[in-house]
Protein backbone atom coordinates (compact mmCIF):
# COMPACT_ATOMS: atom_id res chain seq x y z
CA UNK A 1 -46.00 -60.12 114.54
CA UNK A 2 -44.25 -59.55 117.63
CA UNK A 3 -42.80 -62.25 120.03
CA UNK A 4 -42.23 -61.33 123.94
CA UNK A 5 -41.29 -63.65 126.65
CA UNK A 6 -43.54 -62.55 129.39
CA UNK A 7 -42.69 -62.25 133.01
CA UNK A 8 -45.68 -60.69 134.82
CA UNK A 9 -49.17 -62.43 135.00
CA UNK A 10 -51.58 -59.16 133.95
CA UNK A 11 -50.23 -60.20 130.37
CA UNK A 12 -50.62 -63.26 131.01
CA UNK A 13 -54.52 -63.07 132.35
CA UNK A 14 -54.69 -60.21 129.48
CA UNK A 15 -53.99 -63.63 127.06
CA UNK A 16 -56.08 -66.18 128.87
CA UNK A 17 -58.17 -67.37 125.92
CA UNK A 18 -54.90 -68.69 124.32
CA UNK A 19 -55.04 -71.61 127.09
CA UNK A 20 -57.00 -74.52 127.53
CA UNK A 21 -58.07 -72.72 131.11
CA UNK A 22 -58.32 -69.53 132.82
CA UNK A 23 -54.75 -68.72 134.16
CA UNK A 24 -54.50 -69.32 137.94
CA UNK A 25 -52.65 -66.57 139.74
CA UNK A 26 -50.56 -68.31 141.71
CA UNK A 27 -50.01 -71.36 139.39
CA UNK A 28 -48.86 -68.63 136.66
CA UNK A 29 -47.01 -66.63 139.59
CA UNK A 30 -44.88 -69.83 140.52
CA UNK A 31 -44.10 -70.84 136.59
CA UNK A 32 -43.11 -67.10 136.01
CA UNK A 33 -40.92 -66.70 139.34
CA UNK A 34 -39.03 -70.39 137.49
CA UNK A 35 -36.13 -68.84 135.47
CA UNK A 36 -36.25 -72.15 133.88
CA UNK A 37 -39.84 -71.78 132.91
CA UNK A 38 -40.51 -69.72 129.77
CA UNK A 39 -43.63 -67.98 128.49
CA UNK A 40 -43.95 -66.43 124.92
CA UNK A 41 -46.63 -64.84 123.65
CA UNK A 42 -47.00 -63.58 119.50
CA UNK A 43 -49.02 -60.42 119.28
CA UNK A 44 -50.52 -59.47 115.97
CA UNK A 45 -51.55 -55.72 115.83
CA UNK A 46 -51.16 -55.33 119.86
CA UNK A 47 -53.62 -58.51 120.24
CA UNK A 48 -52.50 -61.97 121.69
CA UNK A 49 -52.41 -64.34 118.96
CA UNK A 50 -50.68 -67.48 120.49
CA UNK A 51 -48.16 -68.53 123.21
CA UNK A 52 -45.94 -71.07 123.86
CA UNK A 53 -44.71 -72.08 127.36
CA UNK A 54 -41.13 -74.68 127.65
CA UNK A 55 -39.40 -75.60 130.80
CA UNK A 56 -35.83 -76.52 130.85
CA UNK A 57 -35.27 -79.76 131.66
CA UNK A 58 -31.64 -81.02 133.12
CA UNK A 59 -30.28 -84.42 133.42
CA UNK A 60 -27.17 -85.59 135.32
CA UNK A 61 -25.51 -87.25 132.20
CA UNK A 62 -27.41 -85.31 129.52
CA UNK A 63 -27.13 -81.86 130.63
CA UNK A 64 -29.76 -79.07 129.94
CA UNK A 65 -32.59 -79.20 127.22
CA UNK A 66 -35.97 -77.27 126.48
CA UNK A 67 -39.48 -79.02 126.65
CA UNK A 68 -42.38 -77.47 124.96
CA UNK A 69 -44.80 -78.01 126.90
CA UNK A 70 -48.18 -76.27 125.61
CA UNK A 71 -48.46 -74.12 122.18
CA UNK A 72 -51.38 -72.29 121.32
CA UNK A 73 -53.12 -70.04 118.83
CA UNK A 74 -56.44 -68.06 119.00
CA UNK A 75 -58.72 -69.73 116.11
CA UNK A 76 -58.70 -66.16 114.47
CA UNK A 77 -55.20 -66.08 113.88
CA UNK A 78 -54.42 -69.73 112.64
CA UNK A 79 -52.77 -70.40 109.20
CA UNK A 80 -50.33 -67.16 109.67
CA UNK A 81 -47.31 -68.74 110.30
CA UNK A 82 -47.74 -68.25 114.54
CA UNK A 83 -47.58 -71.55 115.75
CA UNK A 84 -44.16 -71.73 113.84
CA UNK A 85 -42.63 -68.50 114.19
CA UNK A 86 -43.32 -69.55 117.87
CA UNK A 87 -41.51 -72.67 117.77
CA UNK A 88 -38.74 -71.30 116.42
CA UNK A 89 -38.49 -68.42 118.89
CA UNK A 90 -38.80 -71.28 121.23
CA UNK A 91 -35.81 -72.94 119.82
CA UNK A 92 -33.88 -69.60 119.51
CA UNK A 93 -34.49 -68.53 123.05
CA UNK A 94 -32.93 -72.76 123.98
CA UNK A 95 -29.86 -72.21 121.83
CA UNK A 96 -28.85 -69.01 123.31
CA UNK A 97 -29.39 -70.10 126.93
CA UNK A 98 -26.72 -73.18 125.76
CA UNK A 99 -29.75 -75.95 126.13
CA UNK A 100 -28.70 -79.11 123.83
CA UNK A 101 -32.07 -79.12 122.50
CA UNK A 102 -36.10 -79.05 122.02
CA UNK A 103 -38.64 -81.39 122.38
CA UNK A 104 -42.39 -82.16 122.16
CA UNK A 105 -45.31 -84.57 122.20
CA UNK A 106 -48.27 -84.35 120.29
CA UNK A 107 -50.91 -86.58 119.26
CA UNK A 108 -50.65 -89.18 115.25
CA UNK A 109 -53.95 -87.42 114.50
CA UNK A 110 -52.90 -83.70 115.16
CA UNK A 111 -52.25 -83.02 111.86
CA UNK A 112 -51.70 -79.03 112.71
CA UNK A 113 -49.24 -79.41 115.28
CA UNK A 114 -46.91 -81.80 113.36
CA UNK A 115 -47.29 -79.69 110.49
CA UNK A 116 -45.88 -76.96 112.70
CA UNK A 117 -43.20 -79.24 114.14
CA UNK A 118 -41.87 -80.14 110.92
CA UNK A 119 -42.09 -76.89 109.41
CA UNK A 120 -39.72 -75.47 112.22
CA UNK A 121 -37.32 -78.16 111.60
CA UNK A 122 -38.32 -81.07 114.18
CA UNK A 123 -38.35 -84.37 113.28
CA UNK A 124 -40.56 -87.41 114.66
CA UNK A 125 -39.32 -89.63 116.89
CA UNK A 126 -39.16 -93.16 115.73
CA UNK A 127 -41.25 -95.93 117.91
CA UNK A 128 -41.74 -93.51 121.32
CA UNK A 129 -44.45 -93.76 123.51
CA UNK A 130 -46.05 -91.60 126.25
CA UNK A 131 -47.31 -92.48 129.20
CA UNK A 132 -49.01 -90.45 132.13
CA UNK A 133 -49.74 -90.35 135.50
CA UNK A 134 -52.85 -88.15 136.78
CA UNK A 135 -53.80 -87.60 139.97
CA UNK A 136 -56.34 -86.43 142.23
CA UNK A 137 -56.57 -83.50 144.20
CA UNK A 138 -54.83 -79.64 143.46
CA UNK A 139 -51.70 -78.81 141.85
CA UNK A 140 -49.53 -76.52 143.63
């Protein structure tokens, strides 16, 4: 397996099925042109296999850490180890930038993805709860 941290959107469009959507061009343009913004994608025998995408996240009194924001992996290629190994690449890529740390949300009933989170070392916080805010109209 390789792991690259990809930069233009051709590989990005060339690994569409990996997300929940078709990649927008200028959606992925603008998270690419973010230096804070991350993309990695695991390729198994030249073939996307699953990406992960964080964004770096600073705080006045906290300072600088990573948020992983989507992971995914191509039905084909689940139960390898590529969800994790991207985690951690995740995680390596936040350490060597000098971020404090890495976080996530996932759903009680995703059993895969907090497998994977606690196979690359996370651990659950205690009593949290998320809340959202959608709204209508296009996101720029």
């Amino acid at each position: 397996m390789d792991i690259r941290r990809v930069t233009a959107f051709e590989a990005v469009e060339a690994a569409g099925h990996l997300f929940d959507a078709t990649p927008r061009r200028e959606a992925t343009t603008r998270f690419l042109a973010d230096e804070g913004h991350h993309l990695l994608i695991a390729y198994v025998d030249g073939t996307p296999a699953g990406m992960v995408t964080g964004v770096e996240m600073t705080h006045p009194d906290k300072g600088t850490e990573m948020f992983l924001y989507e992971l995914g992996v191509d039905e084909r290629f689940r139960g390898r180890g590529v969800a994790r190994a991207l985690v951690l690449a995740l995680a390596r890529l936040a350490r060597e930038r000098g971020l404090y740390g890495l976080w996530t949300a996932t759903g009680r009933d995703n059993a895969p993805a907090l497998a994977t989170y606690a196979g690359a070392g996370g651990d659950p916080e205690p009593d949290q709860v998320i809340y959202s805010w959608t709204f209508d109209g296009p996101s720029h």
